[in-house]
Protein backbone atom coordinates (compact mmCIF):
# COMPACT_ATOMS: atom_id res chain seq x y z
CA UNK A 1 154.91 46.00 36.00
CA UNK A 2 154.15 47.55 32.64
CA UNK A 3 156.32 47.18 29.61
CA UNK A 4 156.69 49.51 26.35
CA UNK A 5 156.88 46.79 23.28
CA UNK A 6 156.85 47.45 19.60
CA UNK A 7 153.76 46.43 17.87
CA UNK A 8 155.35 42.91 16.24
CA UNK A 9 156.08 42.28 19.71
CA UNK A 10 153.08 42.53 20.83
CA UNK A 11 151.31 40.80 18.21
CA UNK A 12 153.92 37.87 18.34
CA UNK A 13 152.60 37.21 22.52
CA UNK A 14 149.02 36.08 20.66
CA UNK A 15 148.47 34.92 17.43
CA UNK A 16 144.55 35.09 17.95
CA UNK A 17 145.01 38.89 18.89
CA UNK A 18 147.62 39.19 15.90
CA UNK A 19 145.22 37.27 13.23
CA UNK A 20 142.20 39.81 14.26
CA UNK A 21 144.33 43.13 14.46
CA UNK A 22 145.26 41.97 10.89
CA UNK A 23 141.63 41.36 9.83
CA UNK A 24 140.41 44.91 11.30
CA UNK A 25 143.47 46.61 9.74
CA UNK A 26 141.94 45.03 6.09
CA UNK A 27 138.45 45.90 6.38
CA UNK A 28 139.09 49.45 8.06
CA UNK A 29 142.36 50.85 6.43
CA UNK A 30 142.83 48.83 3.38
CA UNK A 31 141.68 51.20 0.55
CA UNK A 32 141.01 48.27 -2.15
CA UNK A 33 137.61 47.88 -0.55
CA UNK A 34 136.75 51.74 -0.90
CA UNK A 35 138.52 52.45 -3.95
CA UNK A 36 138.20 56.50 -5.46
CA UNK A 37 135.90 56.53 -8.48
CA UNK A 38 135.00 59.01 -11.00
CA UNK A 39 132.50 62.32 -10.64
CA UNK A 40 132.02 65.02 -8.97
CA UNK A 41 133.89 65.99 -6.03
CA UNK A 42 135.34 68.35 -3.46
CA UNK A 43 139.56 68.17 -3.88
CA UNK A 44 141.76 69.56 -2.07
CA UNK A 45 139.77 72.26 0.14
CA UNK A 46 137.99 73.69 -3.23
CA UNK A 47 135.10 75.37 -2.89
CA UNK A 48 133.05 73.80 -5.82
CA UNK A 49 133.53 70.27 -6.65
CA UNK A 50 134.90 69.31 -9.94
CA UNK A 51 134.75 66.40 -12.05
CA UNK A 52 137.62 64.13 -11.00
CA UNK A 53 138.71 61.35 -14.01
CA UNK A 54 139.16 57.83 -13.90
CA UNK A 55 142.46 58.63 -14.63
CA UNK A 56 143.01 60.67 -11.16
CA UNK A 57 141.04 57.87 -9.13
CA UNK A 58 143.76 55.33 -10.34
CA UNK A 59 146.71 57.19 -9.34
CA UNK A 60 145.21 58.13 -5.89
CA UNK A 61 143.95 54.62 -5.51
CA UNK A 62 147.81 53.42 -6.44
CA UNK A 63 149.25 55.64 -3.69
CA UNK A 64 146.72 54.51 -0.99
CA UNK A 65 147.58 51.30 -2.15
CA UNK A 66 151.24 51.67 -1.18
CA UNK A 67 150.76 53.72 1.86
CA UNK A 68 148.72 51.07 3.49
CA UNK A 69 151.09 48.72 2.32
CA UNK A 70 153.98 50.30 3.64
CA UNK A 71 151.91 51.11 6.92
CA UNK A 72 150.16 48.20 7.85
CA UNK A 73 151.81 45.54 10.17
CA UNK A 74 153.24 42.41 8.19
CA UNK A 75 153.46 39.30 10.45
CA UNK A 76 152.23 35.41 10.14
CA UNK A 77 148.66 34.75 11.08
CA UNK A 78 146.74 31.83 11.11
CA UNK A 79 142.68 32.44 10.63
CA UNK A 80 140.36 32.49 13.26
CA UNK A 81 136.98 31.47 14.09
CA UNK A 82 134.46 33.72 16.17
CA UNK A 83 132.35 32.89 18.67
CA UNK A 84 130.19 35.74 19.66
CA UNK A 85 131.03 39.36 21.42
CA UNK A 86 129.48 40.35 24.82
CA UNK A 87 129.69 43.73 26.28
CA UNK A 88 129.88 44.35 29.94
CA UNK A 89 129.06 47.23 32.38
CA UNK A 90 129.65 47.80 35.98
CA UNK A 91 126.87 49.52 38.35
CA UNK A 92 126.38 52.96 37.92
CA UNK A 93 128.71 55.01 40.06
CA UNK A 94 130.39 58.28 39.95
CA UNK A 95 133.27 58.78 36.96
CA UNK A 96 135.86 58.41 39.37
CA UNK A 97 134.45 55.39 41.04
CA UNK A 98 133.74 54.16 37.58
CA UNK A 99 136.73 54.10 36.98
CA UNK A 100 138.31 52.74 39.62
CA UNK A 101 136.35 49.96 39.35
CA UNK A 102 137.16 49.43 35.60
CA UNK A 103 141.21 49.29 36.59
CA UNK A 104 140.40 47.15 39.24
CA UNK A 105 138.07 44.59 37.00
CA UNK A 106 140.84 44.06 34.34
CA UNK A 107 143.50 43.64 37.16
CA UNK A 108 141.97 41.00 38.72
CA UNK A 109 140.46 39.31 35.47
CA UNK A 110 144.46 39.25 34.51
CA UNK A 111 145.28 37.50 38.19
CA UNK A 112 142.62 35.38 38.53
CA UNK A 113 142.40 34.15 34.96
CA UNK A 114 146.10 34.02 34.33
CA UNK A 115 147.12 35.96 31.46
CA UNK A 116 150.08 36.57 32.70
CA UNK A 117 150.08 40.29 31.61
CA UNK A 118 147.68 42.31 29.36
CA UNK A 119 148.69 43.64 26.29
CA UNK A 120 147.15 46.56 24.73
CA UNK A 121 147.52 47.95 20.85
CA UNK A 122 145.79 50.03 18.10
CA UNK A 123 144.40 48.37 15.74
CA UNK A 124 146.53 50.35 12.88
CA UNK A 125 150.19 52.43 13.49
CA UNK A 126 149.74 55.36 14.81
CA UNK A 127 151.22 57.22 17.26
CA UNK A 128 149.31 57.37 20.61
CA UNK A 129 150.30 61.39 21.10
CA UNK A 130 149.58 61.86 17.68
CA UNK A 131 146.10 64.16 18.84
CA UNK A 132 146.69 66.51 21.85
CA UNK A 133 143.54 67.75 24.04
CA UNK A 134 143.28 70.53 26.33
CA UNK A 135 140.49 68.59 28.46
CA UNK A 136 141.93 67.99 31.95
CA UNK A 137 141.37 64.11 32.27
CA UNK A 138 142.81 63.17 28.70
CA UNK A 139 145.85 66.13 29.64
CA UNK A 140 146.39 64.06 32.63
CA UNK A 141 146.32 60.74 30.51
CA UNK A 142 148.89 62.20 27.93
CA UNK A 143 151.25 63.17 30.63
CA UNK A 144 150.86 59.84 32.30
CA UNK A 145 151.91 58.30 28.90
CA UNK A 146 154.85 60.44 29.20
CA UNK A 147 155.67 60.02 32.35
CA UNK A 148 155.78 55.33 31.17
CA UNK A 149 158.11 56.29 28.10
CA UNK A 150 155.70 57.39 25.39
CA UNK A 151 157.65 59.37 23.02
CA UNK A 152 156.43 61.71 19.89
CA UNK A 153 156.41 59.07 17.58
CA UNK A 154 155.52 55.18 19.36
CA UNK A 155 153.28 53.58 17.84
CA UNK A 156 153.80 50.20 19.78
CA UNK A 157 151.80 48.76 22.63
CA UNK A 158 151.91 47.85 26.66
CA UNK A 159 152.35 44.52 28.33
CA UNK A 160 151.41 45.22 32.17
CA UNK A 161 149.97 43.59 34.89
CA UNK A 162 149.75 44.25 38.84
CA UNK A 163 149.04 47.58 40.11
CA UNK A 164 150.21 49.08 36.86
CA UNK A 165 147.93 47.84 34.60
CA UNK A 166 145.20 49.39 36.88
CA UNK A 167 146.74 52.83 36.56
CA UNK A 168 147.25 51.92 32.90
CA UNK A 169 143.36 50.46 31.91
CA UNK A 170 142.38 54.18 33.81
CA UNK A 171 144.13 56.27 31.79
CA UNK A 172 143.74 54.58 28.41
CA UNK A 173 140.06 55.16 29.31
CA UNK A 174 140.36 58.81 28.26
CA UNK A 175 142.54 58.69 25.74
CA UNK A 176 140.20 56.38 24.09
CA UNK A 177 136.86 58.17 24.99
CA UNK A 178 138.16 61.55 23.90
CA UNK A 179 140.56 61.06 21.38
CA UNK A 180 138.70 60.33 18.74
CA UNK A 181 141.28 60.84 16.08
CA UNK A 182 143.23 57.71 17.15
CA UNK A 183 142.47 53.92 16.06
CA UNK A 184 140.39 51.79 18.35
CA UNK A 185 142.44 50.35 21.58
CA UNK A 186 142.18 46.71 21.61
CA UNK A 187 143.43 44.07 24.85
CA UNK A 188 143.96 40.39 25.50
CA UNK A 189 145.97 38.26 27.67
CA UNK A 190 149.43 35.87 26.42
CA UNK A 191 147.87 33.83 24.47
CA UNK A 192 144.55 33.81 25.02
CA UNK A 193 141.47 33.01 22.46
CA UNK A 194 139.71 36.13 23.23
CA UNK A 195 140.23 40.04 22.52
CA UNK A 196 138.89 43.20 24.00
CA UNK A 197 137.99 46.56 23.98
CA UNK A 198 137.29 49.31 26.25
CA UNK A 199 134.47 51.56 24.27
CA UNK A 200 134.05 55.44 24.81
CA UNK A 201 131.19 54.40 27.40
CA UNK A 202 133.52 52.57 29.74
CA UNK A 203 132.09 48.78 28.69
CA UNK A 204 134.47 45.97 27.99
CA UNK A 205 133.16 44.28 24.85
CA UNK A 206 134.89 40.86 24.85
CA UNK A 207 135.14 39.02 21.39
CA UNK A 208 135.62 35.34 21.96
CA UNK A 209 137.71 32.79 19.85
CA UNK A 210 137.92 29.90 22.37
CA UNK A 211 135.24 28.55 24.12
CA UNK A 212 137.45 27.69 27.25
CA UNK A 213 138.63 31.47 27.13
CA UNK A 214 134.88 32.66 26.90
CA UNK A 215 133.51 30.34 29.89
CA UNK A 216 136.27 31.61 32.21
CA UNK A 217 135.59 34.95 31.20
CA UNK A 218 131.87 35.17 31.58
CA UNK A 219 132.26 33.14 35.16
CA UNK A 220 134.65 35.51 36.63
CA UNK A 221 132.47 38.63 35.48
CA UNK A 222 130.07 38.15 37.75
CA UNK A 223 132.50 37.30 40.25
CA UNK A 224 134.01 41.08 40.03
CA UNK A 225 130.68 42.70 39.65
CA UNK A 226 130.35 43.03 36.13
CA UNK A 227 127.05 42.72 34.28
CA UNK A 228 125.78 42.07 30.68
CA UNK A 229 124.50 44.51 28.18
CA UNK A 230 122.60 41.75 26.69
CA UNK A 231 121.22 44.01 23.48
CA UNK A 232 125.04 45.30 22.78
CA UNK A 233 123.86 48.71 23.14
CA UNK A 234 126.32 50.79 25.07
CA UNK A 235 125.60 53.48 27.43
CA UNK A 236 127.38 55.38 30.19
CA UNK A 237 126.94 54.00 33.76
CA UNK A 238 128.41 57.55 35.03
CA UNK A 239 126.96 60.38 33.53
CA UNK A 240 123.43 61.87 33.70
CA UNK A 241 123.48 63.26 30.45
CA UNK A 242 124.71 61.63 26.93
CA UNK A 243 127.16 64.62 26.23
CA UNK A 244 130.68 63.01 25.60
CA UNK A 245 132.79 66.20 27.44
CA UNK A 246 136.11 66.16 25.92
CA UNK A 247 135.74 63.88 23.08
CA UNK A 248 137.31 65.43 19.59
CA UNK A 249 138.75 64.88 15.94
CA UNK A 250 141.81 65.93 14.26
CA UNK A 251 140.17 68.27 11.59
């Protein structure tokens, strides 16, 4: 089963997941930590920089201000206290079989841990057809959004579980390794003290709030074949080169 939810929806199944979507959203979007200041710069496409006033800084800096504002999600949260992140890998194996065995990891770490469903969101408002690509696999991933309910402009999340959130973890795979445009994708379970993320490499980097949620997790990994990346440096376990086909920007 797989569900289509807003994003306060989302965020209101999981506070933890809510309370860090809102902490990412400050340090990566907010523009009060990266404010405009005076000099010389390139504006608007020029082709020589210019000096750009103090003056000019504080009006662009007021309408970043209310952009984010306006954009960002506004809900209750409650702070949170990390643990540590691990990152996981499975055995190398052909894309396909990579992938195959990424769906069927998250299924059964859903079933057997009982989330009850996954949810998945960007971390900032955005709308998840917002960058097209003409490689085949994220074409394919577009359509399958489609094909769920994903219109023009949604910028909510998915609740799924079963069979569905197999075909689901697959084809956010692409979207997220090639897309590069978009926020980062992140998951958890209802409720749960943990949140992940599915990298451009195919790893599930888990960050961990609750110590009961990280023991269950790191048990049932190596029950489903999963293995630590104990130096948190990422790699592909399906390619032989390190050439990321398909991956753009929106330039």
């Amino acid at each position: 089963m797989i569900e289509l939810l807003d994003r306060k929806s989302i965020l209101n199944l999981n506070k933890t997941f809510a309370s860090f979507i809102l902490e990412v959203q400050d340090v990566k979007y907010n523009p009060i930590h990266n404010p405009n200041e005076p000099g010389e710069m390139y504006v608007d496409d020029s082709e020589k920089p210019r000096y750009v006033s103090q003056e000019e800084c504080d009006k662009w800096n007021k309408e970043e201000q209310i952009e984010f504002d306006q954009n960002r999600d506004k809900i209750e949260t409650e702070p949170i206290k990390f643990i540590e992140e691990r990152v996981f890998t499975f055995p190398e194996a052909e894309i396909d079989q990579y992938l195959n065995n990424l769906g069927n990891g998250l299924e059964n770490l859903n079933k057997q841990l009982d989330w009850q469903s996954t949810i998945f969101l960007l971390d900032y408002p955005t709308p998840w057809l917002s960058q097209n690509n003409e490689y085949e696999p994220v074409k394919k991933a577009l359509d399958y959004l489609r094909s769920i309910g994903v219109t023009d402009n949604f910028t909510g999340g998915f609740k799924a579980n079963g069979q569905e959130l197999k075909e689901l973890t697959m084809n956010l795979f692409w979207i997220v390794r090639c897309n590069a445009s978009l926020p980062a994708c992140y998951f958890s379970g209802i409720e749960k003290g943990f949140v992940g993320d599915i990298c451009k490499h195919g790893n599930i980097h888990f960050h961990f709030y609750s110590e009961i949620d990280r023991r269950e997790i790191l048990n049932e990994t190596k029950e489903i074949g999963l293995k630590a990346i104990e130096e948190v440096h990422c790699y592909d376990s399906f390619s032989e080169t390190s050439k990321i086909d398909g991956r753009q920007i929106i330039v």
